[in-house]
N, C-alpha and C. Protein backbone atom coordinates (compact mmCIF):
# COMPACT_ATOMS: atom_id res chain seq x y z
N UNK A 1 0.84 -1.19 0.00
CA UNK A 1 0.00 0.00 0.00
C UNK A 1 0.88 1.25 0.00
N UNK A 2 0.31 2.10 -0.83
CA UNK A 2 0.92 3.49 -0.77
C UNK A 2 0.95 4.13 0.33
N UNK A 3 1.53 5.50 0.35
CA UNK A 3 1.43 6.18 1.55
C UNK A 3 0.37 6.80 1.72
N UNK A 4 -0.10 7.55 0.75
CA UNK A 4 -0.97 8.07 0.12
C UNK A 4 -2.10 7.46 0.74
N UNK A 5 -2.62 6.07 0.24
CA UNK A 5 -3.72 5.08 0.32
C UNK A 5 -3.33 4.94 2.03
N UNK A 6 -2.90 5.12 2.37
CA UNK A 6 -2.62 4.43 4.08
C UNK A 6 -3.15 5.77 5.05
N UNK A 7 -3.43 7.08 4.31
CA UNK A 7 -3.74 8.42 4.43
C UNK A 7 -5.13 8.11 4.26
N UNK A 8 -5.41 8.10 3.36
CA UNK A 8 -6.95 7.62 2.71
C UNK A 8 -7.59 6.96 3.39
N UNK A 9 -7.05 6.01 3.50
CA UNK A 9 -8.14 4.74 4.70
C UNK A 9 -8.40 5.35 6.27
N UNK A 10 -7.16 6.20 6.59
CA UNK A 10 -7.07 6.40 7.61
C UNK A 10 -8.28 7.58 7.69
N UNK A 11 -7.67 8.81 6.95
CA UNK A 11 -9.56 9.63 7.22
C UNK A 11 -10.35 9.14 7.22
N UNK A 12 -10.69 8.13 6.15
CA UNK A 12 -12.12 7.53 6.22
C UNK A 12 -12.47 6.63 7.28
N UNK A 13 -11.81 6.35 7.89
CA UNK A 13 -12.24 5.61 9.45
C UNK A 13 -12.44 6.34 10.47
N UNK A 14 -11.66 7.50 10.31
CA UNK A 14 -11.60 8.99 11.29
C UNK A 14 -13.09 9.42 11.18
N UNK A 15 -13.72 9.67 9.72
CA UNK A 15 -14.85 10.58 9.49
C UNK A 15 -15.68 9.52 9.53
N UNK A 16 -15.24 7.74 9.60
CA UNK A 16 -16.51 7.11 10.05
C UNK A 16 -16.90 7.00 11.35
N UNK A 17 -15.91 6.81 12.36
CA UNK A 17 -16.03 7.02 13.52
C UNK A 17 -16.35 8.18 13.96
N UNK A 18 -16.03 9.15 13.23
CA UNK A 18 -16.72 10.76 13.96
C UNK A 18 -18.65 10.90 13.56
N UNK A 19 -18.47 10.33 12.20
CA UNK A 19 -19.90 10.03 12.07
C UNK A 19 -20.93 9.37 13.10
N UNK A 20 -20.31 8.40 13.56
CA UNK A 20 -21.00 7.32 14.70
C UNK A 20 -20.91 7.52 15.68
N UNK A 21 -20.01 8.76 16.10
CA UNK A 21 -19.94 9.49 17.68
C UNK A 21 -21.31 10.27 17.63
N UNK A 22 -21.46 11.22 16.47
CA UNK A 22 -21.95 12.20 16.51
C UNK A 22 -23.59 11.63 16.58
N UNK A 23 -23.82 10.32 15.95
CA UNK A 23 -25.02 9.86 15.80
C UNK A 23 -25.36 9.69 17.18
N UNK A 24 -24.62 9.36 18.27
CA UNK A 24 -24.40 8.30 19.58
C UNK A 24 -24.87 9.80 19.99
N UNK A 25 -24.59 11.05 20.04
CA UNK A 25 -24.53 12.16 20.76
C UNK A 25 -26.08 12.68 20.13
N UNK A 26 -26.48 12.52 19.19
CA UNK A 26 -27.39 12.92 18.67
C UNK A 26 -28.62 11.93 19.68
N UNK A 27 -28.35 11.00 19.73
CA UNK A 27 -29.67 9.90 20.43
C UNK A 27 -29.45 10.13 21.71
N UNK A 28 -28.31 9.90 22.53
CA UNK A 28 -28.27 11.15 23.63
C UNK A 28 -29.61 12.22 24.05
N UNK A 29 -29.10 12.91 23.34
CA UNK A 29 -29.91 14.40 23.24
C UNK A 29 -31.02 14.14 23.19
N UNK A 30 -31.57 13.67 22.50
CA UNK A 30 -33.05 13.32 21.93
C UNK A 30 -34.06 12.61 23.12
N UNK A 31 -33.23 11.55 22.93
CA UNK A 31 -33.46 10.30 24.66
C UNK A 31 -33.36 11.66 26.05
N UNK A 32 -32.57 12.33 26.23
CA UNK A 32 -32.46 13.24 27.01
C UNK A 32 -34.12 14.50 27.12
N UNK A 33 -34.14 15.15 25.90
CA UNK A 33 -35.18 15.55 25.46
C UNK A 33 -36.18 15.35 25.81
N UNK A 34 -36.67 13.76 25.29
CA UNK A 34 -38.24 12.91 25.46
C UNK A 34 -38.10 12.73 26.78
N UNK A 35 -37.23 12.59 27.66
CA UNK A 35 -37.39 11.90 29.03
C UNK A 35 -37.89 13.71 29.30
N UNK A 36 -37.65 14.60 29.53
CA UNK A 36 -37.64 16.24 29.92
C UNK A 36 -38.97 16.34 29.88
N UNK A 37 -39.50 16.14 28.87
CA UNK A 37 -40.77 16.41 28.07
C UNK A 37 -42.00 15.44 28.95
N UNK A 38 -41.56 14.12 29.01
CA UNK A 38 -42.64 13.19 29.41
C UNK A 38 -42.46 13.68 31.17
N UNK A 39 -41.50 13.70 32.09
CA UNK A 39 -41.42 14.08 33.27
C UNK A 39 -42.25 15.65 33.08
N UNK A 40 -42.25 16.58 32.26
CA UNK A 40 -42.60 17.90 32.79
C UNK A 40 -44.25 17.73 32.38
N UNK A 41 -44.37 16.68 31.52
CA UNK A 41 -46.17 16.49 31.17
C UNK A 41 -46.58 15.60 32.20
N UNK A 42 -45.90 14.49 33.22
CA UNK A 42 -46.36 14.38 34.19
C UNK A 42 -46.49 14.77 35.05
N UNK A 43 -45.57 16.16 35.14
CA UNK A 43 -46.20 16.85 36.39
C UNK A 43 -47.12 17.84 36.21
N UNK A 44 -47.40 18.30 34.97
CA UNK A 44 -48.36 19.28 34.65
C UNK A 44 -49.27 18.12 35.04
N UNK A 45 -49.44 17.23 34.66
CA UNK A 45 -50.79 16.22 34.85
C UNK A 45 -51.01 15.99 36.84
N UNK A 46 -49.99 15.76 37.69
CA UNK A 46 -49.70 15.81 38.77
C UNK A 46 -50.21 16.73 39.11
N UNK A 47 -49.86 18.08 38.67
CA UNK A 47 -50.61 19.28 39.34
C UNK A 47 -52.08 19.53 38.84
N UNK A 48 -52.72 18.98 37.86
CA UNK A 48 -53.84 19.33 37.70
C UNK A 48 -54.54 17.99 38.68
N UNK A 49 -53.69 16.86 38.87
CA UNK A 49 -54.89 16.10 39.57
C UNK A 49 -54.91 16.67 40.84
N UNK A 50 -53.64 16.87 41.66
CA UNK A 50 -53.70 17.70 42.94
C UNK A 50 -54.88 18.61 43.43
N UNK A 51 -55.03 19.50 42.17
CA UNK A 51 -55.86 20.58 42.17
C UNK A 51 -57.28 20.16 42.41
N UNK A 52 -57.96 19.72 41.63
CA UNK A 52 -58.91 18.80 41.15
C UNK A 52 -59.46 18.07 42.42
N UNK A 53 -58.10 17.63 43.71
CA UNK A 53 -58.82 16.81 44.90
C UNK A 53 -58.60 18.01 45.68
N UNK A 54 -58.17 19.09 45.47
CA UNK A 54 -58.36 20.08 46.61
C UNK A 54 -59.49 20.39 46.50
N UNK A 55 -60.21 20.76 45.04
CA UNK A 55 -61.54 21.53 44.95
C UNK A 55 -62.53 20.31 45.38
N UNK A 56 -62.29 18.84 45.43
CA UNK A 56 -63.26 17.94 45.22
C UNK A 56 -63.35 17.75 47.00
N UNK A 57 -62.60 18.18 47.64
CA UNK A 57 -62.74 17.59 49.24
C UNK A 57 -62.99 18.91 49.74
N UNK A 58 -63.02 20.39 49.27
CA UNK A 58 -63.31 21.60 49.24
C UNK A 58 -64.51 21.24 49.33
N UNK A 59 -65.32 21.12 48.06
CA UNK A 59 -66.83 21.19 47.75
C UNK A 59 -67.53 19.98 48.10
């Protein structure tokens, strides 16, 4: 193999592996995201049932 070609292979394993970090960091985020989202809609839901037995043992 050339030197050249031994250059070649070598970025392309570099920019495949940076590819597959970045994917790994991308699902991360996302997974990070949906968990944020589903915890802050259960507590909006939390606080409306809260509410709901204050007025219901109120009235």
């Amino acid at each position: 193999m050339f030197h050249s070609e031994l250059l070649a292979a070598n970025a392309r394993l570099l920019t495949e592996q940076r590819v597959r970090e970045m994917a790994d960091v991308r699902a991360a985020l996302k997974a990070r995201t949906e968990l944020r989202a589903r915890r802050r809609e259960e507590r909006r839901r939390g606080g409306l049932l809260r509410t709901r037995r204050r007025y219901g043992r109120a009235a």
